[in-house]
Protein backbone atom coordinates (compact mmCIF):
# COMPACT_ATOMS: atom_id res chain seq x y z
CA UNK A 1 0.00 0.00 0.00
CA UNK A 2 1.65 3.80 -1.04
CA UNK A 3 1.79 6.61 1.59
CA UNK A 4 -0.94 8.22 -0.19
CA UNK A 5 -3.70 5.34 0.28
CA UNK A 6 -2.73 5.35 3.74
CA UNK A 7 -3.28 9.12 4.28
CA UNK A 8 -6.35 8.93 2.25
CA UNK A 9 -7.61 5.69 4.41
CA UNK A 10 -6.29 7.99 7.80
CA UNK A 11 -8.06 11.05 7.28
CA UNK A 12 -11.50 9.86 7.31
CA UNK A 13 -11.33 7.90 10.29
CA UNK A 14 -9.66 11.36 11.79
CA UNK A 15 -12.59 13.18 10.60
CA UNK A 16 -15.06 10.78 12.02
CA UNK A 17 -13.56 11.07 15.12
CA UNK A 18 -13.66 14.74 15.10
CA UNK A 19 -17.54 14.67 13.84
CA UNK A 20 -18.25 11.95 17.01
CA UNK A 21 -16.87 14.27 19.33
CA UNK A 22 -18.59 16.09 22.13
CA UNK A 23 -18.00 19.44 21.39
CA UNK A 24 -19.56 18.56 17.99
CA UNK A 25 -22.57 16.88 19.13
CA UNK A 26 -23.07 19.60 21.57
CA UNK A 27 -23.20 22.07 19.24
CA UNK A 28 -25.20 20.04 16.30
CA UNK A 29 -28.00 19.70 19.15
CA UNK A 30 -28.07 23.39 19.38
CA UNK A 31 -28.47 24.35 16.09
CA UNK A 32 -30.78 21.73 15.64
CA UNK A 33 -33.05 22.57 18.21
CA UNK A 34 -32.84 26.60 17.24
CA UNK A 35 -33.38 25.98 13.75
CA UNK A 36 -36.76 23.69 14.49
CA UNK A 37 -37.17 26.59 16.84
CA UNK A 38 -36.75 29.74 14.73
CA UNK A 39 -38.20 27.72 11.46
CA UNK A 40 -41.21 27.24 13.20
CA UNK A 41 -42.16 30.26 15.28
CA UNK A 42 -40.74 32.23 11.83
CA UNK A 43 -43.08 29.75 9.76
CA UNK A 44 -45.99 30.46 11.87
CA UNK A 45 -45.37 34.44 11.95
CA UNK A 46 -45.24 34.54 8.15
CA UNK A 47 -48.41 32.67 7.70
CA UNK A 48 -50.32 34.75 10.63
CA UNK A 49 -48.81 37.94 8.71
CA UNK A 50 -49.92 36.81 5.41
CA UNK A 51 -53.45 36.30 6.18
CA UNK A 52 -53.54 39.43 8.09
CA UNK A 53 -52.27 41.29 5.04
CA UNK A 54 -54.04 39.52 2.55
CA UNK A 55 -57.55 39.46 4.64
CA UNK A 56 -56.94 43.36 5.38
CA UNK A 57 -56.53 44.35 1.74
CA UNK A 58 -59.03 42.09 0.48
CA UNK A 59 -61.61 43.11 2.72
CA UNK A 60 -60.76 47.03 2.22
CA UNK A 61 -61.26 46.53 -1.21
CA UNK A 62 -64.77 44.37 -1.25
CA UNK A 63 -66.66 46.74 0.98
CA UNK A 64 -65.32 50.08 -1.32
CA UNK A 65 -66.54 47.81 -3.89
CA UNK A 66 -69.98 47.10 -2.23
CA UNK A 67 -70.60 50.55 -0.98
CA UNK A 68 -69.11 52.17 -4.23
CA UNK A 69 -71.46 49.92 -6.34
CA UNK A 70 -74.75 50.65 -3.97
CA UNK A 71 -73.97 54.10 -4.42
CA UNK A 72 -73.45 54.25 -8.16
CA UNK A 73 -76.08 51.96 -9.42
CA UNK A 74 -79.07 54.35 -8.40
CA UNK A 75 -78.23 56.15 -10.82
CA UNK A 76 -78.10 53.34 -13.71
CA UNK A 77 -81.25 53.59 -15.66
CA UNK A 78 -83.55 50.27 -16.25
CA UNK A 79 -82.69 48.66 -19.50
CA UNK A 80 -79.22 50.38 -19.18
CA UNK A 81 -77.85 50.44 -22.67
CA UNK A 82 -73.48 49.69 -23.18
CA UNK A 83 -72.90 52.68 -22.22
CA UNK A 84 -74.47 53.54 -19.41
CA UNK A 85 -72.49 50.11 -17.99
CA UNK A 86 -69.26 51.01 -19.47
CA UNK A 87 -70.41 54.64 -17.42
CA UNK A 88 -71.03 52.22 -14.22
CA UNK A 89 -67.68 50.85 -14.13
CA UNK A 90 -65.63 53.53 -14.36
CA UNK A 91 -67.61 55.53 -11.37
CA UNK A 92 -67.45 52.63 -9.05
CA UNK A 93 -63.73 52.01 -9.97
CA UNK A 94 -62.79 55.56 -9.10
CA UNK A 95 -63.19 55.13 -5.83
CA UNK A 96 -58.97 55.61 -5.15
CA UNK A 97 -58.44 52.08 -4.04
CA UNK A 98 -57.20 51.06 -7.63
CA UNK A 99 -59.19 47.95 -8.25
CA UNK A 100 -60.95 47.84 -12.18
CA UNK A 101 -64.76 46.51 -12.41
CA UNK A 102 -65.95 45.02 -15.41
CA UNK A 103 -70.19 44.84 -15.62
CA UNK A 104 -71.93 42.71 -17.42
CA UNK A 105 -75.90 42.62 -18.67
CA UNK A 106 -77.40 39.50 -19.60
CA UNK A 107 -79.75 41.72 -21.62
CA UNK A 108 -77.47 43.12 -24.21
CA UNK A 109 -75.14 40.60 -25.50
CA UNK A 110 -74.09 43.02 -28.04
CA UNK A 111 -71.63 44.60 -25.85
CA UNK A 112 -70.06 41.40 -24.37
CA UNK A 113 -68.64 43.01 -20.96
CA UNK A 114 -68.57 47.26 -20.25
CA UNK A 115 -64.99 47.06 -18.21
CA UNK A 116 -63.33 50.53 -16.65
CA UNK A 117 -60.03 49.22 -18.64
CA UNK A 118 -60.83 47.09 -21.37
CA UNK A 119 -57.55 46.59 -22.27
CA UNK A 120 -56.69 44.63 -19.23
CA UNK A 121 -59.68 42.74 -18.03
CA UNK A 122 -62.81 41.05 -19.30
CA UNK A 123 -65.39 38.78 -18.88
CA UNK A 124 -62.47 36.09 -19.66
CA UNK A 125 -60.90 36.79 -16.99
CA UNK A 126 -63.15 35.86 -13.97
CA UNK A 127 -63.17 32.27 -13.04
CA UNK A 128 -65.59 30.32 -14.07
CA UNK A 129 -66.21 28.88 -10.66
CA UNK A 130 -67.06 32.20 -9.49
CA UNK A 131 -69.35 33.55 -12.58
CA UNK A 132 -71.73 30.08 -11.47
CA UNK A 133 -71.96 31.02 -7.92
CA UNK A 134 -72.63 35.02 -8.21
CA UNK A 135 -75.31 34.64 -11.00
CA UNK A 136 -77.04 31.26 -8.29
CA UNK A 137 -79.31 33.13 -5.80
CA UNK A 138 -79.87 32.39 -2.41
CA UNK A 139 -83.06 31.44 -0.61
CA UNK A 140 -84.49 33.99 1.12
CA UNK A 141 -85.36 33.83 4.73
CA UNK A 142 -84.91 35.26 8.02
CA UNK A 143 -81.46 35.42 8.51
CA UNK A 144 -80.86 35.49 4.68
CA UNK A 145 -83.08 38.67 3.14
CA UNK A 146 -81.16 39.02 0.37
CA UNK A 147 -80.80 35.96 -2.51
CA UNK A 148 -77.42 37.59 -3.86
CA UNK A 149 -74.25 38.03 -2.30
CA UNK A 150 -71.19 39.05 -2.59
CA UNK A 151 -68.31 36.24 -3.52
CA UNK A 152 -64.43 36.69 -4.02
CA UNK A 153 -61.44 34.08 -4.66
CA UNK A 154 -58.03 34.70 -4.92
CA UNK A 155 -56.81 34.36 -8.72
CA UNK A 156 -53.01 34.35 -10.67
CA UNK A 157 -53.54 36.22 -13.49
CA UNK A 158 -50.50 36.13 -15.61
CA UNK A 159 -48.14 35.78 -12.81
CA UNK A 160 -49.60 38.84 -10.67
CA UNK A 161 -51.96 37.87 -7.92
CA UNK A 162 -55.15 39.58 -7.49
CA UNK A 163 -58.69 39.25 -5.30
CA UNK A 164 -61.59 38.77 -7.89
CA UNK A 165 -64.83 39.86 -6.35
CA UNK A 166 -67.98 39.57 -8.13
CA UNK A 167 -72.26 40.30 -7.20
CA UNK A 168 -75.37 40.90 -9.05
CA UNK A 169 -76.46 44.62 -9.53
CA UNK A 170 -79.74 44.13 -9.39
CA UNK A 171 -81.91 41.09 -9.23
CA UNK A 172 -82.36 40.52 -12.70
CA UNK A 173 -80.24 43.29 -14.17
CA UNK A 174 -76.37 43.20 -14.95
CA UNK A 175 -73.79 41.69 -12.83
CA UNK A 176 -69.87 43.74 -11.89
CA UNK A 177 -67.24 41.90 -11.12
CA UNK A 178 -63.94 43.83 -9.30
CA UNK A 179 -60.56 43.20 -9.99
CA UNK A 180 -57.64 44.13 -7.11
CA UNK A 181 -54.37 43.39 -7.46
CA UNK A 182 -52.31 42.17 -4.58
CA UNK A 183 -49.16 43.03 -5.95
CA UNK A 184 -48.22 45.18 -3.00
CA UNK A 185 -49.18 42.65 -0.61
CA UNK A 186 -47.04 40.43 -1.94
CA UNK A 187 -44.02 41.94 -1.96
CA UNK A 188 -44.38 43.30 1.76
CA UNK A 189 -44.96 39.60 2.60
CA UNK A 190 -41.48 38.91 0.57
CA UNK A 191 -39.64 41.43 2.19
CA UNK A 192 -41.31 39.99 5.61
CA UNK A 193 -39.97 36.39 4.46
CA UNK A 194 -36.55 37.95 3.32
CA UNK A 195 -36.91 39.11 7.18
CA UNK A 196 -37.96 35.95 8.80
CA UNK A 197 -35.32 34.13 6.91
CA UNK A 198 -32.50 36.62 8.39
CA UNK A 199 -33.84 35.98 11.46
CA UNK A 200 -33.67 32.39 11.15
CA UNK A 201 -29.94 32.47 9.83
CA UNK A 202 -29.04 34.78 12.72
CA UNK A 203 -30.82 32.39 15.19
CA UNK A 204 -28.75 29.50 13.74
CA UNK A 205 -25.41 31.33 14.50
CA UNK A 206 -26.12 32.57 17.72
CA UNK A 207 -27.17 29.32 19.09
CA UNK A 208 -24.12 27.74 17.71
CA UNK A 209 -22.18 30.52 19.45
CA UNK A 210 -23.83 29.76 22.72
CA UNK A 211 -23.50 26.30 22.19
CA UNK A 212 -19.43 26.71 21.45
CA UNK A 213 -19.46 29.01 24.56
CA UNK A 214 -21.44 25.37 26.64
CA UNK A 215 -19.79 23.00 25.76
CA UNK A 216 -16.81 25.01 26.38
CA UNK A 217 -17.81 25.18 30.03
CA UNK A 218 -19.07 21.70 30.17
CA UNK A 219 -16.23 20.19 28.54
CA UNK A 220 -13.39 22.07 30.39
CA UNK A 221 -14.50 20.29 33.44
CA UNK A 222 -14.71 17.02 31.36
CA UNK A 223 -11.16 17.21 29.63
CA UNK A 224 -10.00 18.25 33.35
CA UNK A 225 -11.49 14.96 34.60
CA UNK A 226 -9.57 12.97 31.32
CA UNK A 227 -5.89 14.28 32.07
CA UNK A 228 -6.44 13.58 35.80
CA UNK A 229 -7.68 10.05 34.98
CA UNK A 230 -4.90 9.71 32.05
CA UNK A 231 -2.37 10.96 35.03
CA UNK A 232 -3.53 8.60 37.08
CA UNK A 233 -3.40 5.39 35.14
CA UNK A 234 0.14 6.70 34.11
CA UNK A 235 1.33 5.97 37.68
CA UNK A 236 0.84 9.47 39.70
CA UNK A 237 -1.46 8.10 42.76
CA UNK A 238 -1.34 12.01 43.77
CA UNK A 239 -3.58 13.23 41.11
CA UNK A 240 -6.33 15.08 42.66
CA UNK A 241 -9.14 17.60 41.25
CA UNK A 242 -10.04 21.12 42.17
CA UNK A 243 -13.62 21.02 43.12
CA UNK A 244 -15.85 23.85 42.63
CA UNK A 245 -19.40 24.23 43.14
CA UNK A 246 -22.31 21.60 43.68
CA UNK A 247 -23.46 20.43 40.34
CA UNK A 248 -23.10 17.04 38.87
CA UNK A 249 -19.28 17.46 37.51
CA UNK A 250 -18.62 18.75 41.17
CA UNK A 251 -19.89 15.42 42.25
CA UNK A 252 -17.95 13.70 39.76
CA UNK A 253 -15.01 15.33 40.77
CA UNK A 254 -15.76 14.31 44.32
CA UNK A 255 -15.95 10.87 43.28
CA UNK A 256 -12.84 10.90 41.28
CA UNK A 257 -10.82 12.27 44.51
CA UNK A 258 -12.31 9.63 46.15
CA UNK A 259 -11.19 6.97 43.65
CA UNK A 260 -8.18 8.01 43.84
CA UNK A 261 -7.32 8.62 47.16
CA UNK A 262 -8.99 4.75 48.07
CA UNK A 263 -6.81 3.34 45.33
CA UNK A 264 -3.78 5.37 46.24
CA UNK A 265 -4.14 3.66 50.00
CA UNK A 266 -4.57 0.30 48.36
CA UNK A 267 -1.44 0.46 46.20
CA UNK A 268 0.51 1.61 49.01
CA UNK A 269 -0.65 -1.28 51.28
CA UNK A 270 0.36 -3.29 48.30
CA UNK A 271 3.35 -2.03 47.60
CA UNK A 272 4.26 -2.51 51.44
CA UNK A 273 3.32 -5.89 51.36
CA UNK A 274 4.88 -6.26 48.04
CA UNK A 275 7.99 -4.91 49.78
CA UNK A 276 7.68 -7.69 52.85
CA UNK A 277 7.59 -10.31 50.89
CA UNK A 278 11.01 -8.67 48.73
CA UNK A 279 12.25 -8.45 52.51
CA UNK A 280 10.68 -12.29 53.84
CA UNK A 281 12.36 -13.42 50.56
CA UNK A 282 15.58 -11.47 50.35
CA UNK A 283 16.16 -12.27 54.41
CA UNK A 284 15.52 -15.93 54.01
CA UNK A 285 17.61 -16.29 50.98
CA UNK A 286 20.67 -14.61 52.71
CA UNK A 287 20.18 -16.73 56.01
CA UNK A 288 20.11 -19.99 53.72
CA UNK A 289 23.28 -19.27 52.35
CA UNK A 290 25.84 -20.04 55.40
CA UNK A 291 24.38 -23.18 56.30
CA UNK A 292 24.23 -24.09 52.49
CA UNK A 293 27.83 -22.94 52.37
CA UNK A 294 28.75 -25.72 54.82
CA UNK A 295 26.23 -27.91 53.51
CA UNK A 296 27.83 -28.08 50.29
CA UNK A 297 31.15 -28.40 51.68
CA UNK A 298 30.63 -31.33 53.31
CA UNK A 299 28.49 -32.94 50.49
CA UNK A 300 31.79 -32.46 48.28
CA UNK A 301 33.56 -34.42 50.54
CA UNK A 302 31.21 -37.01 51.35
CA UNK A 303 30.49 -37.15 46.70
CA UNK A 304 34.25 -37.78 46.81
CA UNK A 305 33.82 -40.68 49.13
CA UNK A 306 30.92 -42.05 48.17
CA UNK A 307 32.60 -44.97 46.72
CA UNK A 308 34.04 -45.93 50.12
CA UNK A 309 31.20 -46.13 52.14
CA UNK A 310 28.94 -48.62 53.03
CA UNK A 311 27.05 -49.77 49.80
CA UNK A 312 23.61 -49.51 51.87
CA UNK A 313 24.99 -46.10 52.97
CA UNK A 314 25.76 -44.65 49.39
CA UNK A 315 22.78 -43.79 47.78
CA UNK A 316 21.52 -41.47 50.62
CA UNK A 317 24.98 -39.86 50.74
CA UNK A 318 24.59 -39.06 47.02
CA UNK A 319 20.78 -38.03 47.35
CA UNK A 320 22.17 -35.40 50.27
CA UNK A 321 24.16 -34.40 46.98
CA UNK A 322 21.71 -34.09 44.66
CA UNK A 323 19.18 -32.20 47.38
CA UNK A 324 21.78 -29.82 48.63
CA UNK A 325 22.92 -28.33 45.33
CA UNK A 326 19.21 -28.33 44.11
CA UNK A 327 18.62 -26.31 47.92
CA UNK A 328 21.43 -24.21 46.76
CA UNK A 329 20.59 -24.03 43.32
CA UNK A 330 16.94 -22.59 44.15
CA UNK A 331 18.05 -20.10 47.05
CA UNK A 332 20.56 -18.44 43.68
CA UNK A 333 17.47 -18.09 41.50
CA UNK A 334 15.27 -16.66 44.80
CA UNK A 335 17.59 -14.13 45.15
CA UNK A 336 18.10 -13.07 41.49
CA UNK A 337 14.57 -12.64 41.47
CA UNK A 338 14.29 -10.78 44.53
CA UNK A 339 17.12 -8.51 42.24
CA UNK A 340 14.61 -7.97 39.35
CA UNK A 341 11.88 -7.56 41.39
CA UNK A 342 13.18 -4.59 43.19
CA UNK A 343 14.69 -3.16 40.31
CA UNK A 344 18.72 -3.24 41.04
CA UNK A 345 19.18 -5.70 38.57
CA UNK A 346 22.30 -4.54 36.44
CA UNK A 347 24.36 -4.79 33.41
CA UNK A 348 27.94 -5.20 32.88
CA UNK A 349 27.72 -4.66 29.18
CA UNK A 350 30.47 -5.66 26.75
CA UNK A 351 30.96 -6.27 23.34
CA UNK A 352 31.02 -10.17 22.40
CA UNK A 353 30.52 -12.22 19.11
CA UNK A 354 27.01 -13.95 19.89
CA UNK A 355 28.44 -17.48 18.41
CA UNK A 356 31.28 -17.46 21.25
CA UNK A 357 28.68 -16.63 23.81
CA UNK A 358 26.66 -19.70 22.87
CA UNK A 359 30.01 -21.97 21.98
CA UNK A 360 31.19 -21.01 25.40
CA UNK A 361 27.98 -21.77 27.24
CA UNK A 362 27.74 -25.14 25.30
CA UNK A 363 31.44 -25.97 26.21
CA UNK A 364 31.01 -25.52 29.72
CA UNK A 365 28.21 -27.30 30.13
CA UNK A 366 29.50 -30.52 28.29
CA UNK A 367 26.72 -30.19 25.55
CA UNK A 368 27.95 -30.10 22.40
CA UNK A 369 27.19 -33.66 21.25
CA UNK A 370 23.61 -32.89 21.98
CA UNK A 371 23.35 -29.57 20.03
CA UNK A 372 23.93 -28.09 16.57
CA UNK A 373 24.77 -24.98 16.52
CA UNK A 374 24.28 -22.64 13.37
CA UNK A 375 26.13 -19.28 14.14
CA UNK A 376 27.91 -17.48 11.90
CA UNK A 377 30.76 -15.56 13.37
CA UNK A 378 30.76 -11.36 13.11
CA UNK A 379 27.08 -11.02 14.77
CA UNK A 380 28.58 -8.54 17.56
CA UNK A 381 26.27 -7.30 20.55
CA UNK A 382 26.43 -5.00 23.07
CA UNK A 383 25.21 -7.68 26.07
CA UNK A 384 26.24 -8.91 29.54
CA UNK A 385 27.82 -12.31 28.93
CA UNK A 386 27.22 -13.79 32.39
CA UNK A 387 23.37 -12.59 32.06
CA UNK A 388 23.10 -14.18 28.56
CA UNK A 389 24.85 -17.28 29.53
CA UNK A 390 21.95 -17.93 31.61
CA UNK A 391 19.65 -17.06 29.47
CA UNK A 392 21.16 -19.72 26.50
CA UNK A 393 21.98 -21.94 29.37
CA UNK A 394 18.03 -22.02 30.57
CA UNK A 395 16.74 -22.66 27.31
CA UNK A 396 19.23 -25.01 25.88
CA UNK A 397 18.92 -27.08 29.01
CA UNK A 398 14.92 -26.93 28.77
CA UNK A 399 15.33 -27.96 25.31
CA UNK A 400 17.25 -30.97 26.37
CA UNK A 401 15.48 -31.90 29.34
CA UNK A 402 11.81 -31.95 27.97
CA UNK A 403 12.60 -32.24 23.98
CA UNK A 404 15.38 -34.28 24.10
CA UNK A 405 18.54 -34.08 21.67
CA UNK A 406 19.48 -32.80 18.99
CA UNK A 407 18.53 -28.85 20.08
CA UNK A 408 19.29 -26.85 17.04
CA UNK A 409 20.09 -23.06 17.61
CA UNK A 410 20.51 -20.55 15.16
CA UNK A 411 21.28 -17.07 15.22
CA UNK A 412 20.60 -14.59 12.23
CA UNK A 413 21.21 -10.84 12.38
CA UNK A 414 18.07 -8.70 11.71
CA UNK A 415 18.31 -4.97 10.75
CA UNK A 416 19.50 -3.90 14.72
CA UNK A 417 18.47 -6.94 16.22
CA UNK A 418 20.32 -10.19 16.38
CA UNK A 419 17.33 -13.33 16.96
CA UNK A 420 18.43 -16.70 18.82
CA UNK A 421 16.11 -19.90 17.81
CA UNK A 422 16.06 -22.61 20.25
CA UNK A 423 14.49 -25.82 19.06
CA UNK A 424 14.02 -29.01 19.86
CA UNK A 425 12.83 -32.21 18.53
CA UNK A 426 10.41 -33.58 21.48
CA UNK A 427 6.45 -33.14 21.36
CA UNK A 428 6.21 -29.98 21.88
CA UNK A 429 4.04 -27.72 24.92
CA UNK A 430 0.26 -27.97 24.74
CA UNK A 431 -1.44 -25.49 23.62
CA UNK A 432 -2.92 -24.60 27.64
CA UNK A 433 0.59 -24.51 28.94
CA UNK A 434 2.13 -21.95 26.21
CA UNK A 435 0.66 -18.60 27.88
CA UNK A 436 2.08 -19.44 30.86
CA UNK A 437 5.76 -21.02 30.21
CA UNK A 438 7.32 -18.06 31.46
CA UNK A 439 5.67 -17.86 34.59
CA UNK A 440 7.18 -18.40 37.83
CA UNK A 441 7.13 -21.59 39.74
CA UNK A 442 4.52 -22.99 36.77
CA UNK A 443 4.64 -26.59 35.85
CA UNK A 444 3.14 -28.49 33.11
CA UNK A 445 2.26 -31.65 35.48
CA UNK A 446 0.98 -30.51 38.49
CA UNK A 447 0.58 -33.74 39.69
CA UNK A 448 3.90 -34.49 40.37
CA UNK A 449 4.78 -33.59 43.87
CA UNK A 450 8.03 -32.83 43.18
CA UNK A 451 10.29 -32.20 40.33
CA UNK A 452 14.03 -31.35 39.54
CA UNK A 453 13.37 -28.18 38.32
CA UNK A 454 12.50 -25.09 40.25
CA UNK A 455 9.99 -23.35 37.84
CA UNK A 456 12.05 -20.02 38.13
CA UNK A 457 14.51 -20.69 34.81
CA UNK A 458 12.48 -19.66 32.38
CA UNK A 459 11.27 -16.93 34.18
CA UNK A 460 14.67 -15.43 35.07
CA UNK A 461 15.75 -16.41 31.79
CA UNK A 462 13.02 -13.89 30.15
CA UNK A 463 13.71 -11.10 32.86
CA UNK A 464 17.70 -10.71 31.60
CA UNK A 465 16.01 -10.47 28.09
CA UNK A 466 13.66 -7.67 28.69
CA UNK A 467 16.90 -6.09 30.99
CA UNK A 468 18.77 -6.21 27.74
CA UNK A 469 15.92 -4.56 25.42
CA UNK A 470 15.39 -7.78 24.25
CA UNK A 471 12.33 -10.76 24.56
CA UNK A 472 11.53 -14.22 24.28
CA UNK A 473 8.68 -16.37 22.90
CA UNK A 474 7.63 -19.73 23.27
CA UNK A 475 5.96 -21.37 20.44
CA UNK A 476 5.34 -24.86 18.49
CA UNK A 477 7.47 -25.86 15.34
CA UNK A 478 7.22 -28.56 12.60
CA UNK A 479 8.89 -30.86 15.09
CA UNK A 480 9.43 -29.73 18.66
CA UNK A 481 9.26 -26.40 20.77
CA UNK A 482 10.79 -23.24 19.57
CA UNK A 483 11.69 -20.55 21.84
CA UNK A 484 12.71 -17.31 19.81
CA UNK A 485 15.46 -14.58 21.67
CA UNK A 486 15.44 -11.69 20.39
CA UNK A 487 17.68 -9.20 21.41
CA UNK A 488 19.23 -5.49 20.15
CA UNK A 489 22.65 -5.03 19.18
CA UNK A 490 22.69 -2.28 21.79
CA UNK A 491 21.10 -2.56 24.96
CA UNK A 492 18.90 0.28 26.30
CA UNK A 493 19.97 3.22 28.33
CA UNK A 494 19.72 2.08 32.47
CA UNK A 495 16.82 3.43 34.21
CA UNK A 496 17.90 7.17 35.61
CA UNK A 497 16.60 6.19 39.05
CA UNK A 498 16.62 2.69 41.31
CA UNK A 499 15.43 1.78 44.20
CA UNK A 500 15.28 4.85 46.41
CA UNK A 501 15.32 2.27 49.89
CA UNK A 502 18.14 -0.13 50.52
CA UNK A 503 15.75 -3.48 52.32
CA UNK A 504 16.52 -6.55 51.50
CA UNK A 505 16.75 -6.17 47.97
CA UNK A 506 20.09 -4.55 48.47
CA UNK A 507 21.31 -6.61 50.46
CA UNK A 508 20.75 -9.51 48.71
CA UNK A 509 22.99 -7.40 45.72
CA UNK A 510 25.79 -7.27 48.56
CA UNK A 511 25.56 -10.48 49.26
CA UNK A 512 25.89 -12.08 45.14
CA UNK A 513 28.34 -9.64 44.99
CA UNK A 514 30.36 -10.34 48.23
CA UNK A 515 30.65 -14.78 46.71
């Protein structure tokens, strides 16, 4: 895959995080719920407004057209001829309100429609629906004394709008229609839209604002509460939060400090114990090791007798042996691990040829008829031998004891790592016992009672890895168990600060030191 399809796949994901965010949703809520808001009291306003408007200047026009019609058709004469209509409708349109009226008499089909501006409107022009329903009459009764009306509908007429009002004259006689245009109306209810829009837009922006300025004081808190927690799973027990007010991020800063200042008390009752048990360890180891001293002294002598003694005698003399250096053997790896455990575990670096290290190791331990070695000379590492002789000694001798011979190791340089394979030709580790190999004091069979091992080598083994940089892994080849070292050509910088007590891990360092 090129750079640029992994920046292309990376930025998404970075935006999505970005959109999921807080802040974000914060302020999408806000202008969400101002822009439902100021939509819909703006959407209501316009449409109050507009009916206000147009009901106002419709119903200014149809009464001046009512009263300006009762007041000019006195004077129309029966049988009106054209025109005396034509006369009609220009009198009742010059009233000032600027509406036309066209008049129309069934009796004299000859002049079609008398309008005050024939050039604009005619008979054509009025909807049919509302020609049908002026010329109908009305029953006449109480409540209705008249049997015509006057009816009006809102009409488009090429692209203007305008209120078409229309009632019979007379019963029987000629019938005036009045034509208004709402062309004024209609742009005041634009500009009012225009307005209500604005407002709207403005609305949108200032609730985002106030929801930036929220969040901002909701969040603060919140990213406060984040570094503290971040702090405090980074190791500083001492993190503590300000607490201001009584709300509900008071009270979850209340809670934090309590968190933390319970689990601060636990860890340190841990890390006393921890430190006992370092101390019970440490103590015990270093009181083991006079009477071991003389223990093994005496077994030497009594291993180079052996052969004189009694021959009931000699096999308990050389059990006593075999017990004794096993006693010592164990009470060595205690105390190395009481050394890593408190931290003063240290390097005496040096520059060595990996294949000598592992020649040497396989020399000394009278091994190399059971393992083939593939090392080619001129891998050089920065390491300390006597920790890495353990390390190849631990698992070349596991490799032997539980996989049996030959244990092939290899060593290949990689980039600024050299890797050691260890690997052996037995059955292999079940699949149940591979996570935990490198645990302490872990056995395979638990049912033995006892066994020759101390469960610590492997362990110990990986802690002089990890003190070099370095790792091992545990894992099941073609034919056998493979246990991969991997290790850099130059060890890590030391830790700038140890073990600020002395205790028994210290002491246990004198004492290694002082054999």
């Amino acid at each position: 895959m090129t750079d640029h399809q992994t920046t292309a796949r990376r930025f998404p994901a970075a935006r999505w995080r970005r959109l999921r965010s807080l802040r974000v949703r914060l302020i999408a809520v806000f202008a969400a719920v101002a822009l439902l808001a100021a939509v819909s009291a703006s959407g209501i306003a316009y449409w109050l407004n507009r009916d206000a408007v147009l009901k106002r200047a419709q119903d200014t026009a149809l009464n001046d057209f009512r009263v300006s019609l009762s007041r000019n058709v006195s004077e129309l004469p029966l049988n009106a001829a054209c025109p005396e209509l034509a006369a009609l409708a220009s009198n009742v349109a010059s009233s000032g309100l600027s509406y036309d009226v066209v008049v129309v008499d069934p009796a004299h089909p000859e002049c079609a429609a008398a309008s005050s501006d024939p050039t604009r409107f005619t008979l054509a022009d009025v909807p049919a629906a509302l020609q049908s329903t002026v010329a109908k009459p009305r029953e006449v009764s109480e409540s209705n004394p008249y049997p015509y009306h006057l009816y009006w509908q809102r009409q488009n007429l090429g692209g203007r709008p305008f209120v078409i009002g229309g009632t019979k004259v007379v019963p029987g006689g000629p019938t005036a229609y009045m034509f208004k245009s709402l062309e004024n109306e209609r742009a005041d209810l634009n500009t009012l839209g225009w307005s209500l829009a604005i407002a709207t837009l403005l609305a949108l922006i200032g609730s985002a604002l106030l929801a930036q300025a929220a969040s901002a004081t909701v969040l603060r808190p919140v990213k406060r509460l984040g570094d503290a927690a971040r702090r405090l799973g980074e190791g500083h027990l001492d993190t503590r939060l300000e607490v201001d007010g009584s709300d509900e991020l008071a009270d979850l800063a209340r809670t934090f400090n309590r968190t933390a200042e319970q689990l601060h008390e636990q860890v340190e009752e841990l890390s006393a114990r921890e430190a006992q048990s370092r101390r019970f360890v440490a103590d015990m180891s270093h009181e083991l090791r006079t009477p071991l001293t003389a223990m093994t002294a005496v077994t030497d002598i009594l291993e180079d007798e052996a052969e004189s003694l009694d021959p009931m005698i000699e096999p308990a003399v050389r059990l006593v042996v075999s017990e004794t250096r096993r006693l010592s053997d164990l009470v060595e790896n205690l105390m190395e691990v009481t050394r890593f455990d408190a931290g003063t575990a240290k390097l005496v670096a040096d520059e060595v040829d990996v294949a000598d290290l592992i020649m040497s190791c396989i020399d000394g331990r009278a091994w190399y008829d059971a393992v083939e070695l593939d090392a080619p000379r001129g891998v050089l590492a920065v390491v300390d031998p006597r920790r890495l002789d353990v390390v190849f000694a631990n698992l070349i001798g596991n490799a032997l004891k539980h996989g049996g011979s030959p244990v092939r190791v290899k060593v290949r340089q990689t980039g600024e790592s050299v890797v050691i394979e260890v690997s052996d030709s037995g059955p292999g580790i079940p699949e149940d016992v591979l996570p935990h190999v490198f645990d302490r004091f872990y056995k395979a069979d638990r049912g033995r009672a006892r066994s020759e091992g101390s469960g610590l080598g492997l362990s110990i083994a990986m802690a002089n890895a990890q003190i070099h940089g370095g790792t091992i892994t545990a894992a099941n080849g073609e034919v056998g168990a493979v246990f991969t070292l991997t290790l850099p050509l130059t060890p890590p910088p030391p830790p700038s600060a140890g073990v600020a007590e002395g205790g028994p891990a210290r002491d246990a360092a004198e004492d290694k030191d002082a054999t």
